[in-house]
C-alpha atoms as a PDB file:
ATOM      1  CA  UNK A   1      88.962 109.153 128.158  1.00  0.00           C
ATOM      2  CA  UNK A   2      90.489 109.170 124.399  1.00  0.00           C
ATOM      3  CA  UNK A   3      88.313 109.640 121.242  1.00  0.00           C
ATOM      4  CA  UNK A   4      86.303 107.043 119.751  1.00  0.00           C
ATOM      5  CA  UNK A   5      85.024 107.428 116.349  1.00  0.00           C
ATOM      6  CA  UNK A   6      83.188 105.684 113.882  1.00  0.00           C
ATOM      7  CA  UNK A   7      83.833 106.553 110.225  1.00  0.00           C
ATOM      8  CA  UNK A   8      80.328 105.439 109.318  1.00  0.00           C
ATOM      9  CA  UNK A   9      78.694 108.087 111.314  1.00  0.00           C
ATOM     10  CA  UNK A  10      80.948 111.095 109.879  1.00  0.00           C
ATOM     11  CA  UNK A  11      80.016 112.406 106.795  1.00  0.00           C
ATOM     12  CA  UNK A  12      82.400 113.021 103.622  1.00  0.00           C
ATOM     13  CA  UNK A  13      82.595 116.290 101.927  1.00  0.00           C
ATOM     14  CA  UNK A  14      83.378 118.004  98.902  1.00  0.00           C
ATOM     15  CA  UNK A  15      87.015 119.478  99.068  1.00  0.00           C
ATOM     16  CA  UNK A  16      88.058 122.816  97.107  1.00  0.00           C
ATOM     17  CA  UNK A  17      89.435 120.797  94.408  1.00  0.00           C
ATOM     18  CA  UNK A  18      87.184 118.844  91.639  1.00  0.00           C
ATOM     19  CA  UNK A  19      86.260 114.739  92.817  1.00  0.00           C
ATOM     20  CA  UNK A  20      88.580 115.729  96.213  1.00  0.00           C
ATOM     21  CA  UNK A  21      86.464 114.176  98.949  1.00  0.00           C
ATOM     22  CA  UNK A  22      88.175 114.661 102.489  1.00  0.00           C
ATOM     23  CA  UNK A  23      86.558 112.970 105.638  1.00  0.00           C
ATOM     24  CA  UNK A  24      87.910 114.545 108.913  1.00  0.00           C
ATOM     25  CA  UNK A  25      88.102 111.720 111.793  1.00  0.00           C
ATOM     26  CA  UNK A  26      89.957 113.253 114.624  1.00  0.00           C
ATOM     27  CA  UNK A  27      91.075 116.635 114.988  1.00  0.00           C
ATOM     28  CA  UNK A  28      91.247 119.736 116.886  1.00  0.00           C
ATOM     29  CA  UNK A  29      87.234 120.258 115.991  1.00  0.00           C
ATOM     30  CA  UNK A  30      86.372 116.508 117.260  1.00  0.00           C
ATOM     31  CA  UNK A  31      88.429 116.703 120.827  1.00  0.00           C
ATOM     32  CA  UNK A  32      92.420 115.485 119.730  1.00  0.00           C
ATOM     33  CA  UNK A  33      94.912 118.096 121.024  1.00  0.00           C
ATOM     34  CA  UNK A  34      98.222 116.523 118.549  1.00  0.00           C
ATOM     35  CA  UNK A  35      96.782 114.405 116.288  1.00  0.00           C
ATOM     36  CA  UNK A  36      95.172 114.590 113.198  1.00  0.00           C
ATOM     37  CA  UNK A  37      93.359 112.041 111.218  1.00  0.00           C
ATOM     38  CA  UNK A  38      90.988 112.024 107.825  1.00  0.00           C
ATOM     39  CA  UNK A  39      90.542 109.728 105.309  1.00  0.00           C
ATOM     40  CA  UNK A  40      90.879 111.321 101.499  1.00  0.00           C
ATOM     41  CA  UNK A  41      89.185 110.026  98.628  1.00  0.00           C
ATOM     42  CA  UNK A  42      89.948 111.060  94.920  1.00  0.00           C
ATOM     43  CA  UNK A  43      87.481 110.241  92.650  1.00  0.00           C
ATOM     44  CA  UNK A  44      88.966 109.148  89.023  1.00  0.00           C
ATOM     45  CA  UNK A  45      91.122 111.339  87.483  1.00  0.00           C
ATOM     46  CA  UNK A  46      91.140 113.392  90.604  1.00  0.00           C
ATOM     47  CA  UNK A  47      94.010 115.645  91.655  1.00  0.00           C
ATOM     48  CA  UNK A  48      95.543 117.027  94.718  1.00  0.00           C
ATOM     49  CA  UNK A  49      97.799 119.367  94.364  1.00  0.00           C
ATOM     50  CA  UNK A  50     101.192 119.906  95.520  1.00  0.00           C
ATOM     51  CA  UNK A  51     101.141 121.139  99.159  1.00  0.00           C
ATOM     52  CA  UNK A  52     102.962 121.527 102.237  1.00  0.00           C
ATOM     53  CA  UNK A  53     102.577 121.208 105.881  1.00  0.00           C
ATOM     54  CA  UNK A  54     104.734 122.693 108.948  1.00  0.00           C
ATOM     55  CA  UNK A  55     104.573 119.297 110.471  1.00  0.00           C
ATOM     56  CA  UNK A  56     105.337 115.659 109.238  1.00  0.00           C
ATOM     57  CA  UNK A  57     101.781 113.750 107.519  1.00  0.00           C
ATOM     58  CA  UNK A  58     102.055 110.084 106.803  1.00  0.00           C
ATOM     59  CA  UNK A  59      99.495 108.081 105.217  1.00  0.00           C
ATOM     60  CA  UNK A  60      98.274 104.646 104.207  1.00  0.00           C
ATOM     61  CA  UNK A  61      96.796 103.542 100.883  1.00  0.00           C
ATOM     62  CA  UNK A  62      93.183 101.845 101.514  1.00  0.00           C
ATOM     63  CA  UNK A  63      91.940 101.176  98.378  1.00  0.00           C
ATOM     64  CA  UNK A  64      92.522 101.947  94.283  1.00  0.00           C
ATOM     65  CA  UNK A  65      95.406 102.727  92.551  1.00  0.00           C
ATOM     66  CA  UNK A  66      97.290 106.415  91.687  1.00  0.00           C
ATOM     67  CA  UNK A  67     100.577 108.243  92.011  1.00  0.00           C
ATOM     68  CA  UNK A  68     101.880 110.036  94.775  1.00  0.00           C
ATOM     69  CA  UNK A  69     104.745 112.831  94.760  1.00  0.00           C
ATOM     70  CA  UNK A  70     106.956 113.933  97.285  1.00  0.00           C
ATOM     71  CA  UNK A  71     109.287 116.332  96.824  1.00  0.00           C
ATOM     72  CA  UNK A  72     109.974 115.805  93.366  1.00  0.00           C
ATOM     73  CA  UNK A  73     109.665 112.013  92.795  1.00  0.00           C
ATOM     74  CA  UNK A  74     106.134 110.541  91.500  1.00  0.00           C
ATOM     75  CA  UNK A  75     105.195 106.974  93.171  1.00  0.00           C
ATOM     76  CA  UNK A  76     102.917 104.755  92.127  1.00  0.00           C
ATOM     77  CA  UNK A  77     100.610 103.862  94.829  1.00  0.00           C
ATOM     78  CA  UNK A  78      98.197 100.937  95.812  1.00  0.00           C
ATOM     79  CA  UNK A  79      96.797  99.270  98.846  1.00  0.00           C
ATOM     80  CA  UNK A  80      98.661  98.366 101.741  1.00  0.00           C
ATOM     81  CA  UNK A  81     101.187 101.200 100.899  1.00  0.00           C
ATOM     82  CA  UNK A  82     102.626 103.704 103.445  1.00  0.00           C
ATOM     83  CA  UNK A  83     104.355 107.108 102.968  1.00  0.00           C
ATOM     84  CA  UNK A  84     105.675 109.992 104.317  1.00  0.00           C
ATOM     85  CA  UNK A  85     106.256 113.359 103.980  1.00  0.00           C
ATOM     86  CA  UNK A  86     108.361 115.298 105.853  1.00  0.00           C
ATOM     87  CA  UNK A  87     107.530 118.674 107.649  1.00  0.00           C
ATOM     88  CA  UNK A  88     107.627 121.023 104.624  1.00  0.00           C
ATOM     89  CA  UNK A  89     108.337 118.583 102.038  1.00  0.00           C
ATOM     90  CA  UNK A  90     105.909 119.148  98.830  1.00  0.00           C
ATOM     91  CA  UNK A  91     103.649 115.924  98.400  1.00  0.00           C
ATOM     92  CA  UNK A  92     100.050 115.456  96.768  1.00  0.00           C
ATOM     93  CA  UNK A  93      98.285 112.893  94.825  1.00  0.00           C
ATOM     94  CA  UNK A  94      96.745 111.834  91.296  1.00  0.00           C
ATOM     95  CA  UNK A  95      94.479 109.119  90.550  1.00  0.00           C
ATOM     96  CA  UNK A  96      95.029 108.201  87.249  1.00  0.00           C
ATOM     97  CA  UNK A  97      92.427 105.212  87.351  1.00  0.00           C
ATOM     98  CA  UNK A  98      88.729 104.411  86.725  1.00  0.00           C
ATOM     99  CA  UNK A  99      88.418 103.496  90.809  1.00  0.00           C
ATOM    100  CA  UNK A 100      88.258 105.222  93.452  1.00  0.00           C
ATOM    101  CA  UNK A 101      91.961 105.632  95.472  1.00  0.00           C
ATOM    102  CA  UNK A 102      91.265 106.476  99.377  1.00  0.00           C
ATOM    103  CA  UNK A 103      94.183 107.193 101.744  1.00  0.00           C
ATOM    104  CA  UNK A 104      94.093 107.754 105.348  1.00  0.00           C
ATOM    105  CA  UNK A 105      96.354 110.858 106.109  1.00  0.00           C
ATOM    106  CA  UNK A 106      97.568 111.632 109.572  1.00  0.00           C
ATOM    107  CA  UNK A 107      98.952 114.804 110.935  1.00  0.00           C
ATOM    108  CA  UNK A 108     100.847 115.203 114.531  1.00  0.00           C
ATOM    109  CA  UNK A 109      99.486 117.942 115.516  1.00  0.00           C
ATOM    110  CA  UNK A 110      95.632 118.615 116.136  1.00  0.00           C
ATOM    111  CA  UNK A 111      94.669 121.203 113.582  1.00  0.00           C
ATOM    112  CA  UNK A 112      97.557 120.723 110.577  1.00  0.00           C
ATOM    113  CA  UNK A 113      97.796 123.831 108.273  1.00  0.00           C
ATOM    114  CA  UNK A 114      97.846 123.346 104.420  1.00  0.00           C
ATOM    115  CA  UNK A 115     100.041 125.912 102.349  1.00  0.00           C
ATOM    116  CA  UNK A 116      98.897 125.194  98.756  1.00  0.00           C
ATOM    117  CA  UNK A 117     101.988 125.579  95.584  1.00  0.00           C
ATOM    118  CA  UNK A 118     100.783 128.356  93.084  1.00  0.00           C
ATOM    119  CA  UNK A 119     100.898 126.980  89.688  1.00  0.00           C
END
């Protein structure tokens, strides 16, 4: 049988990064072998910083406003938006608004590693 989960019954927590609020769906911890999913939430005037992945992440904007940059472009970003970023490509995110922005990420593979950029 596949994995059935329901976001209201998985709680949100604090990332390592000031109003960074990641909320892991599916993943190597909850029973998916190759796919990753968590929904990210960046409280106003939240940052993520520029990061990297070995494999491909693509995500979709669910709600508030903010910029996005991959590789070295910024994006503004709203609802109903989707990106990419490409296996080893630099990306992360800013919200630059009084809202909340949430974005659900998704990683091929079941347990994605994060290499952070040193500022």
């Amino acid at each position: 049988m596949g994995l059935i989960v329901d976001a209201k019954q998985v709680q949100p927590a604090p990332g390592r990064f000031k109003g960074v609020i990641g909320q892991p769906l599916m993943s190597a911890n909850s029973g998916s072998v190759s796919v990753a999913m968590s929904v990210l939430t960046l409280e106003p005037d939240a940052v993520l910083p520029l990061h990297t992945h070995v494999a491909e992440e693509s995500f979709f904007v669910l709600e508030g406003q903010g910029v996005a940059t991959v590789g070295a472009t910024e994006h503004a970003i709203r609802p109903q938006m989707a990106l990419l970023a490409s296996a080893g490509e630099t990306h992360g995110f800013a919200n630059r608004s009084d809202k909340p922005l949430r974005i659900l990420c998704m990683h091929p593979v079941g347990q994605p590693q994060t290499k952070f950029l040193d500022r």
